[in-house]
Protein backbone atom coordinates (compact mmCIF):
# COMPACT_ATOMS: atom_id res chain seq x y z
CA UNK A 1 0.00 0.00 0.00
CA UNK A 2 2.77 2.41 0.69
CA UNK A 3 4.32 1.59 -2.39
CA UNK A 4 1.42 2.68 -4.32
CA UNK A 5 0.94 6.09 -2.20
CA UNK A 6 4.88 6.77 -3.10
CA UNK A 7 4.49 5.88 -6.35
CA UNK A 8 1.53 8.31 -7.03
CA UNK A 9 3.70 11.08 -4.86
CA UNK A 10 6.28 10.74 -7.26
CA UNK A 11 4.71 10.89 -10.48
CA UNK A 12 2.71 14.09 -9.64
CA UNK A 13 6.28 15.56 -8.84
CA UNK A 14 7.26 14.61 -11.69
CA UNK A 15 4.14 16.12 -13.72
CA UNK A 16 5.07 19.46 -11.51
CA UNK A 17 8.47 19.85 -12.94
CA UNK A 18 7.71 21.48 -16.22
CA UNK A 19 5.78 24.04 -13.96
CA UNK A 20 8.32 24.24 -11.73
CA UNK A 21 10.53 26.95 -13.43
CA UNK A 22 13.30 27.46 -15.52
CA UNK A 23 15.44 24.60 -16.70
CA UNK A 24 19.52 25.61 -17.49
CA UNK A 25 18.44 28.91 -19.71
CA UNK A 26 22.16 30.28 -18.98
CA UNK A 27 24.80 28.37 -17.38
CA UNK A 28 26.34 25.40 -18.69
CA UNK A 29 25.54 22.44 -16.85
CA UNK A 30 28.81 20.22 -16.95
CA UNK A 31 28.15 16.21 -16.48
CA UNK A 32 32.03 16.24 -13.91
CA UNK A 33 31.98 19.36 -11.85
CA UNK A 34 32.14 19.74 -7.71
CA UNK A 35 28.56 20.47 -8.19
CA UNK A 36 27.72 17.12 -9.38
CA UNK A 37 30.03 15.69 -6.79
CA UNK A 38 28.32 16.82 -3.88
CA UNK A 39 25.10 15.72 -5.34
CA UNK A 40 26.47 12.31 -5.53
CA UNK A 41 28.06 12.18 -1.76
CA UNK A 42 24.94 13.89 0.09
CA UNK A 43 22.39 11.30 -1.82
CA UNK A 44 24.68 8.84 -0.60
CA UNK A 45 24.72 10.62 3.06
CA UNK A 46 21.36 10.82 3.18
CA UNK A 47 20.56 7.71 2.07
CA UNK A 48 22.72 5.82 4.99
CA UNK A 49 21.29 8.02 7.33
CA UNK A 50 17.52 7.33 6.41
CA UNK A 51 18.16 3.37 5.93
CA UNK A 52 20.07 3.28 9.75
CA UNK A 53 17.37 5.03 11.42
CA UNK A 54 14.40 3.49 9.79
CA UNK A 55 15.94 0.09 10.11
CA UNK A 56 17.83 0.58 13.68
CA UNK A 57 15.64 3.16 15.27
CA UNK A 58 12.17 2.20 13.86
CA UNK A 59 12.83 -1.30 13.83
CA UNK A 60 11.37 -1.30 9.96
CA UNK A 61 12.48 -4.49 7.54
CA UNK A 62 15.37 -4.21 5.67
CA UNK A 63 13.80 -3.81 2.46
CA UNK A 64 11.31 -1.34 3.92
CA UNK A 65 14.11 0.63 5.33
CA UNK A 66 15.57 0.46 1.71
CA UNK A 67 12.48 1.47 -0.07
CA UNK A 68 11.71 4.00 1.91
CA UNK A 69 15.19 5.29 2.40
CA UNK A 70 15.36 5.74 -1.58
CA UNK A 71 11.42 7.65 -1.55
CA UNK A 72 13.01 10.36 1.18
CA UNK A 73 16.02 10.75 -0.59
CA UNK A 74 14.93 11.42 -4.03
CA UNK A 75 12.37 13.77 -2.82
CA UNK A 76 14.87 15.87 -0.96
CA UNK A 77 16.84 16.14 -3.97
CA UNK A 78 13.59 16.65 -6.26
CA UNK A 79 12.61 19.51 -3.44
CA UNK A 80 16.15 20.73 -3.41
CA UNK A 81 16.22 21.53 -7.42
CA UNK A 82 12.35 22.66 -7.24
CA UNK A 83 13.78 25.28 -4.93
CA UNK A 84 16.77 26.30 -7.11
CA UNK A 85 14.69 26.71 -9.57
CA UNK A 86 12.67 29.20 -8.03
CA UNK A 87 16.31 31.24 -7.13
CA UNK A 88 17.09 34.31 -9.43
CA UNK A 89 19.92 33.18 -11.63
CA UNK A 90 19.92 29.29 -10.47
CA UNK A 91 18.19 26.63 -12.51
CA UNK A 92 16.45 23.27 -12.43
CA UNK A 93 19.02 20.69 -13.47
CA UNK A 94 17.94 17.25 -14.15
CA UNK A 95 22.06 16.12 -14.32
CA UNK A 96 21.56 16.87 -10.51
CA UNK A 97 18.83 14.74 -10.11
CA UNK A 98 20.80 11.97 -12.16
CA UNK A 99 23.83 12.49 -9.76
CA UNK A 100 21.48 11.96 -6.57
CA UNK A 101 19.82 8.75 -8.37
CA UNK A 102 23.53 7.17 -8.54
CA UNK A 103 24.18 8.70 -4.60
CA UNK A 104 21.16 6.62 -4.06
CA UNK A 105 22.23 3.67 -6.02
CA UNK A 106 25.40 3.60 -4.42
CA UNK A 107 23.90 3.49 -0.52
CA UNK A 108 21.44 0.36 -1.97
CA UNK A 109 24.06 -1.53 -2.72
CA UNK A 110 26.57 -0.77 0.42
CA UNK A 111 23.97 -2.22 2.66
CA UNK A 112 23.33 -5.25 -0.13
């Protein structure tokens, strides 16, 4: 059930996003910068951090912990770019949202 309530979350973010703002009108928006490196590091972070407290604190299953871990993530990094966006002279960047994705990916499969 929580899956599906996530899953529904998600995709109207995802319909938002065109609404959201601007997307990279004037700054290049390199695929390697420091940028893109802490993108990849926090998601990590933040990923560790949710799955250790949901699963140690809360007592939740593993793969709960992992599910869910991923869902808070993603939407802090969704919310993160929303809020650039809104930011004179800043931009939504979906290479950010890539680089949080592979943060992500690489948490999963420390605790696999």
């Amino acid at each position: 059930m929580i899956r599906k309530i996530v899953l529904v979350c998600f995709i109207l973010i995802l319909l938002y996003i065109p609404l959201s703002g601007k997307v990279n009108e004037q700054k290049p928006d390199l695929w390697l910068s420091k940028d893109k490196f802490a993108h990849l590091t926090s998601s990590t972070f933040l990923f560790c951090w949710h799955y250790e407290i949901l699963n140690n604190v809360y007592q939740m299953k593993k793969d709960h912990s992992k599910f869910i871990a991923i869902s808070l993530t993603e939407f802090c990094g969704l919310i993160k770019e929303i809020y650039d966006s809104k930011k004179k002279g800043n931009y939504f960047s979906y290479k950010d949202l890539l680089f949080d994705t592979l943060g992500c990916f690489l948490g999963f499969m420390f605790y696999q």
